[in-house]
C-alpha atoms as a PDB file:
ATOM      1  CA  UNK A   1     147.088  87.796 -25.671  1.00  0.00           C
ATOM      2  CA  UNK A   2     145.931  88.893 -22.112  1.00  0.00           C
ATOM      3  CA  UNK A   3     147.797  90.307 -19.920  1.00  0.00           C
ATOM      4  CA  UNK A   4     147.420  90.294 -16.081  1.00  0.00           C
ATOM      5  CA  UNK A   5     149.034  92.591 -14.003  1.00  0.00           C
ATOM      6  CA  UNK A   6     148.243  92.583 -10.357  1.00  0.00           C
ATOM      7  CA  UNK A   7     149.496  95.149  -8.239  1.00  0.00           C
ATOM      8  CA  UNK A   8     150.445  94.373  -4.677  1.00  0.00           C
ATOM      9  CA  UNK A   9     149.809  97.281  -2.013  1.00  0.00           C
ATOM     10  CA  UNK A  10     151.290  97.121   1.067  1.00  0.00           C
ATOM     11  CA  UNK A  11     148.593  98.816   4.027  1.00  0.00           C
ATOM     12  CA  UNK A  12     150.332  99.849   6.705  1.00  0.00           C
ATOM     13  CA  UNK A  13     148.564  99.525   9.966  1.00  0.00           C
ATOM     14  CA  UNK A  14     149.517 101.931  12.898  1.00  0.00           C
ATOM     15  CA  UNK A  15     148.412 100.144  16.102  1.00  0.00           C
ATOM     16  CA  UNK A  16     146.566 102.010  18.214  1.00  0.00           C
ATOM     17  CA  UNK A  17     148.450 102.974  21.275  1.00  0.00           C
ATOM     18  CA  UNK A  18     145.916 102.847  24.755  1.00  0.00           C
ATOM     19  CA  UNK A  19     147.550 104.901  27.120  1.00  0.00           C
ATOM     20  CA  UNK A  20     146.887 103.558  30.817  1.00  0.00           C
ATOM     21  CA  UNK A  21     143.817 105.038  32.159  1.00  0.00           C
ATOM     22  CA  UNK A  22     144.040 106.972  35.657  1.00  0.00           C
ATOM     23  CA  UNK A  23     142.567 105.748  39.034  1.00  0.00           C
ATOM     24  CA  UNK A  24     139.969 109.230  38.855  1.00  0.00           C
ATOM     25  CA  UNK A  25     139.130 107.924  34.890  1.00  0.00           C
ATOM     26  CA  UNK A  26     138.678 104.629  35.437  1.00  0.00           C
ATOM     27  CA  UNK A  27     136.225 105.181  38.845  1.00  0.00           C
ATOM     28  CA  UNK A  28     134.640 107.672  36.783  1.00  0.00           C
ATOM     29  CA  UNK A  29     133.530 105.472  34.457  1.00  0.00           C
ATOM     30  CA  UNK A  30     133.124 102.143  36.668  1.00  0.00           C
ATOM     31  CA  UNK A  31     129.661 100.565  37.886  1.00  0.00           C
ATOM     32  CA  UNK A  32     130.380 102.488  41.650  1.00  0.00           C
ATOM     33  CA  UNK A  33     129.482 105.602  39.742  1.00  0.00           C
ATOM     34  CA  UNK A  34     126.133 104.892  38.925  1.00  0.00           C
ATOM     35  CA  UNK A  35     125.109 104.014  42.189  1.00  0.00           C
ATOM     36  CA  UNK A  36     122.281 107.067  43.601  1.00  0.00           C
ATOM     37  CA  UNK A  37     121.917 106.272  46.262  1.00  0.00           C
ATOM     38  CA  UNK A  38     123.140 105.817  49.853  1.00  0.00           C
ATOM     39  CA  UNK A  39     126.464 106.786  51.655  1.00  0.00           C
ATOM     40  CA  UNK A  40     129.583 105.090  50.369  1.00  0.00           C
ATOM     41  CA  UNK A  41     133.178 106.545  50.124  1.00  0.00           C
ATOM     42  CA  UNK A  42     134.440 108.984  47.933  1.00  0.00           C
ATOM     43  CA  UNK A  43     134.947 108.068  44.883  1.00  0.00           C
ATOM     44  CA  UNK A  44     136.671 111.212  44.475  1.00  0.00           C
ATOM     45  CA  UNK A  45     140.382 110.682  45.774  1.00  0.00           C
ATOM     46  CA  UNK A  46     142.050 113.202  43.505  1.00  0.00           C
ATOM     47  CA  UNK A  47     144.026 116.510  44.991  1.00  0.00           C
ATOM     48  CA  UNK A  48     141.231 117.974  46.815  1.00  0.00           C
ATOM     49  CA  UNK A  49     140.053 114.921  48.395  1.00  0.00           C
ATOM     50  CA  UNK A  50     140.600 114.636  52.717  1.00  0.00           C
ATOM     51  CA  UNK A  51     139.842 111.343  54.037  1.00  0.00           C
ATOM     52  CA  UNK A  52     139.841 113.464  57.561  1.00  0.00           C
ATOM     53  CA  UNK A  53     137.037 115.122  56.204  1.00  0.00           C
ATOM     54  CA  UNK A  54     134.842 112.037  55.020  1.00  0.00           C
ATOM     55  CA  UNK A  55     132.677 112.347  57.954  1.00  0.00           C
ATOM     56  CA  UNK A  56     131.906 115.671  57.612  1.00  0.00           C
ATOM     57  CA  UNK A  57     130.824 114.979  53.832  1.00  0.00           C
ATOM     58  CA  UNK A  58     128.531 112.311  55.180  1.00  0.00           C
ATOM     59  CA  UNK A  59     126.821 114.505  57.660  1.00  0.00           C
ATOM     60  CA  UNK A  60     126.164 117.519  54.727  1.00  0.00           C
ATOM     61  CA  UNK A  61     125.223 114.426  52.203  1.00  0.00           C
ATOM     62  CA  UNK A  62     122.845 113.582  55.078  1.00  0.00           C
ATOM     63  CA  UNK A  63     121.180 116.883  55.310  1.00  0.00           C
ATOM     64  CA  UNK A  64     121.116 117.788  52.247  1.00  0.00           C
ATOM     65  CA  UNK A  65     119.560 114.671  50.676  1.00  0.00           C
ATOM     66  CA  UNK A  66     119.321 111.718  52.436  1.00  0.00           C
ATOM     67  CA  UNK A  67     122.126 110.248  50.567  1.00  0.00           C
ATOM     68  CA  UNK A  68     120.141 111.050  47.229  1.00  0.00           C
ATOM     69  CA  UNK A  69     122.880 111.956  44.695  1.00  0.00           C
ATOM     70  CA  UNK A  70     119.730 112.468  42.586  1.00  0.00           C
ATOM     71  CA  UNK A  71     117.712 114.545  45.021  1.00  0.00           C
ATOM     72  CA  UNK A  72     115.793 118.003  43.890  1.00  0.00           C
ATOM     73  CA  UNK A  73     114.804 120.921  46.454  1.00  0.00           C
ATOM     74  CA  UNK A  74     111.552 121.908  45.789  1.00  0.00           C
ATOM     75  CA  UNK A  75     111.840 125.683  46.623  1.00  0.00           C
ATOM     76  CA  UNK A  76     115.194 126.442  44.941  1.00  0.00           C
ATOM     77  CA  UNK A  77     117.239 125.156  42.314  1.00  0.00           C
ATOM     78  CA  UNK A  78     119.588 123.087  44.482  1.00  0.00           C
ATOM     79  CA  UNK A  79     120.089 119.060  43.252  1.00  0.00           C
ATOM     80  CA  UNK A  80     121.976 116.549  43.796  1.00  0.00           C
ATOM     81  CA  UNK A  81     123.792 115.077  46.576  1.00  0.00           C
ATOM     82  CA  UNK A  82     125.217 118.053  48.334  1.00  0.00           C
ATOM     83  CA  UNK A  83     122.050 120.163  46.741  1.00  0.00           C
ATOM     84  CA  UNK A  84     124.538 122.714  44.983  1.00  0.00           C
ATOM     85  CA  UNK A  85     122.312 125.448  43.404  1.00  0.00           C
ATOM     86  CA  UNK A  86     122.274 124.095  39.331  1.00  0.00           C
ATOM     87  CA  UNK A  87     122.238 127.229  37.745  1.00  0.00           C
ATOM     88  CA  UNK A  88     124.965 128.786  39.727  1.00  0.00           C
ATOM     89  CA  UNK A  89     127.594 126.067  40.379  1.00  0.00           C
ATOM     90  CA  UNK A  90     127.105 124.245  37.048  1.00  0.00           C
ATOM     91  CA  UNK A  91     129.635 125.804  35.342  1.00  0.00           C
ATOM     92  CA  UNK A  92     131.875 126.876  38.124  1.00  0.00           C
ATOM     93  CA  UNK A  93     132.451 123.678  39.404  1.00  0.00           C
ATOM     94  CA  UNK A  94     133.131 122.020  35.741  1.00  0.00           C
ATOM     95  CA  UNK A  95     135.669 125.028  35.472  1.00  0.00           C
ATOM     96  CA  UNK A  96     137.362 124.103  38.695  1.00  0.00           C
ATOM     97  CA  UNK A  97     137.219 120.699  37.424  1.00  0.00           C
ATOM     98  CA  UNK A  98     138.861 121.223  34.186  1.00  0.00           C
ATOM     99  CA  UNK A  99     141.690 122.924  35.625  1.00  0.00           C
ATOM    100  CA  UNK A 100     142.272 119.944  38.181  1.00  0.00           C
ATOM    101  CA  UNK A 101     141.985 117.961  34.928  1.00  0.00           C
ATOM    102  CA  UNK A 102     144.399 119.636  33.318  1.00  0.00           C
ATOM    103  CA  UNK A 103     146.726 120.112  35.861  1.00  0.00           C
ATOM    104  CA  UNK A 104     146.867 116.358  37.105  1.00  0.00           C
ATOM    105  CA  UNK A 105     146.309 115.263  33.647  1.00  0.00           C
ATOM    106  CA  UNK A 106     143.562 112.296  34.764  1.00  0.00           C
ATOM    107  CA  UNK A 107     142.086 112.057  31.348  1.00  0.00           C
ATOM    108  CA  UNK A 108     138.284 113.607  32.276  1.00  0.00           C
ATOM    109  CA  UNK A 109     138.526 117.169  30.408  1.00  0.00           C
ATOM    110  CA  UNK A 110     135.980 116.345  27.830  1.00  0.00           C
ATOM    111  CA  UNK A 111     133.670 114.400  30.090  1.00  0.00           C
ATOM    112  CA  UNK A 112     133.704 116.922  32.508  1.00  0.00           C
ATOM    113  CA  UNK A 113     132.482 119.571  29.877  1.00  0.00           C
ATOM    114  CA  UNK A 114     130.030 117.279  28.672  1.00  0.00           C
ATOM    115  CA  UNK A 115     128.140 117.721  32.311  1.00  0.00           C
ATOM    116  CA  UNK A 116     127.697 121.694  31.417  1.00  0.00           C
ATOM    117  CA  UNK A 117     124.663 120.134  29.310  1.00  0.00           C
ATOM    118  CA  UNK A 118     123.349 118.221  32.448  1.00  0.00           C
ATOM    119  CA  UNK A 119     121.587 119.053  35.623  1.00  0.00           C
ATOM    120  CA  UNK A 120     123.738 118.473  38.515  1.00  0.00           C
ATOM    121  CA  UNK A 121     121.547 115.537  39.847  1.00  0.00           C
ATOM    122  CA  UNK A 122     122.237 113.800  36.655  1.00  0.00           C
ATOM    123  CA  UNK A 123     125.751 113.649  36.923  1.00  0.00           C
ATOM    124  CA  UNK A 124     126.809 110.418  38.488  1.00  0.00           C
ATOM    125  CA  UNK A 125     127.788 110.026  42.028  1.00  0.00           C
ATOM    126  CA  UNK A 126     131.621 109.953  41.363  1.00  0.00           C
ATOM    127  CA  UNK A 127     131.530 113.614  39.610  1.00  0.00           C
ATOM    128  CA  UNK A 128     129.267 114.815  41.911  1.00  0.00           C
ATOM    129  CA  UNK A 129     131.301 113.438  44.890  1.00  0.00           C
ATOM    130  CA  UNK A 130     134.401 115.327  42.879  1.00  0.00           C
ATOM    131  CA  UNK A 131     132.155 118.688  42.850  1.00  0.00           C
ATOM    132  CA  UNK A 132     131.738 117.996  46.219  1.00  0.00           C
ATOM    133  CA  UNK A 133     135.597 118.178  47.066  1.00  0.00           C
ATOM    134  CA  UNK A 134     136.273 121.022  44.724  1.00  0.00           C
ATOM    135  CA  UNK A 135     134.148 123.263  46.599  1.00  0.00           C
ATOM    136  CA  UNK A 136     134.987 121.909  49.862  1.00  0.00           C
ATOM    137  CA  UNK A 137     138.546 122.680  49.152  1.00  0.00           C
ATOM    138  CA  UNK A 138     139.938 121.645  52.772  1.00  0.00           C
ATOM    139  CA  UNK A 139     137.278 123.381  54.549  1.00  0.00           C
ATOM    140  CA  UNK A 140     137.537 126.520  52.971  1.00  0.00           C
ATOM    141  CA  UNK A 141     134.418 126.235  51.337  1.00  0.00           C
ATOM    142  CA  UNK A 142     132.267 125.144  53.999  1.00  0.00           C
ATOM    143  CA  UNK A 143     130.489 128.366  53.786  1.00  0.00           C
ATOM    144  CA  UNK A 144     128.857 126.441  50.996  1.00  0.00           C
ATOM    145  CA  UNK A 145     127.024 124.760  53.842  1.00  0.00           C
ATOM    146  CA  UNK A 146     126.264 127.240  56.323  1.00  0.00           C
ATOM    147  CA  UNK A 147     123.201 126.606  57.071  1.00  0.00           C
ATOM    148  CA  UNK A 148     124.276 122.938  57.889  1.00  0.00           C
ATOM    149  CA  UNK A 149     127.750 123.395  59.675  1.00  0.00           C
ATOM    150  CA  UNK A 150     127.365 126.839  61.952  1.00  0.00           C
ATOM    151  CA  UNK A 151     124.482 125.326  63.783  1.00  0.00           C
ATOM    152  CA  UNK A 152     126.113 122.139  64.731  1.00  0.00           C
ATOM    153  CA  UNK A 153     124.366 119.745  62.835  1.00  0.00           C
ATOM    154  CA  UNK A 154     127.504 118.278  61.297  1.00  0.00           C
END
């Protein structure tokens, strides 16, 4: 005689709980943010962001780059949109980043330390416009820009 004994196991699934995205994740990742080139809004609308100062941002874009969020200076290290200097605002600005991140809770932390590995004109235009405001910082970083704002040019 044969005997069959089947054993029943009960799997218990956990679904996985998708918490809502925020606006700043969700623009970070969307189809806007690969866009290089050309003025468009910020994409960046998070705490530092000033809609006053939009026009301001499109006159340094201007000078800087031509709109070229993946523009390269030949006689420095400054890329990207704004031109920041790569080896000395890469890091700073992902700090200042993080802590926005972390403060506002938006969901970018790891993203945003993944760009430490990447030259500033690689970073798409939404972080870029987002380093942009970070350093801007209401004005008080328009220093950043001398050369471009003292002499009237913006």
């Amino acid at each position: 005689m044969i005997l069959s004994i089947f054993m029943s196991v009960a799997v218990i699934v956990s679904p996985v709980v998708q918490l809502p995205q925020s606006h700043e994740y969700r623009t970070a990742h969307s189809e806007a943010a690969q866009d290089w080139k050309g003025f468009e809004p910020s994409l960046y609308e998070g705490e530092w962001f000033d809609p006053q100062d939009e026009k301001i941002r499109e006159c340094i874009s201007f000078r800087e780059s031509r709109h070229n969020y993946r523009g390269t200076n030949s006689s420095s290290s400054a890329e990207g949109n704004y031109q920041f200097l790569d080896r000395s605002w890469r890091d700073s600005l992902t700090h200042m980043m993080i802590a926005e991140s972390r403060k506002n809770g938006d969901g970018l932390i790891k993203q945003i330390r993944e760009l430490r590995d990447d030259p500033i004109r690689q970073w798409n235009r939404y972080f870029q416009d987002r380093a942009f405001w970070t350093a801007w910082q209401f004005g008080a970083g328009a220093k950043h820009w001398f050369e471009v704002i003292p002499s009237g040019r913006c």
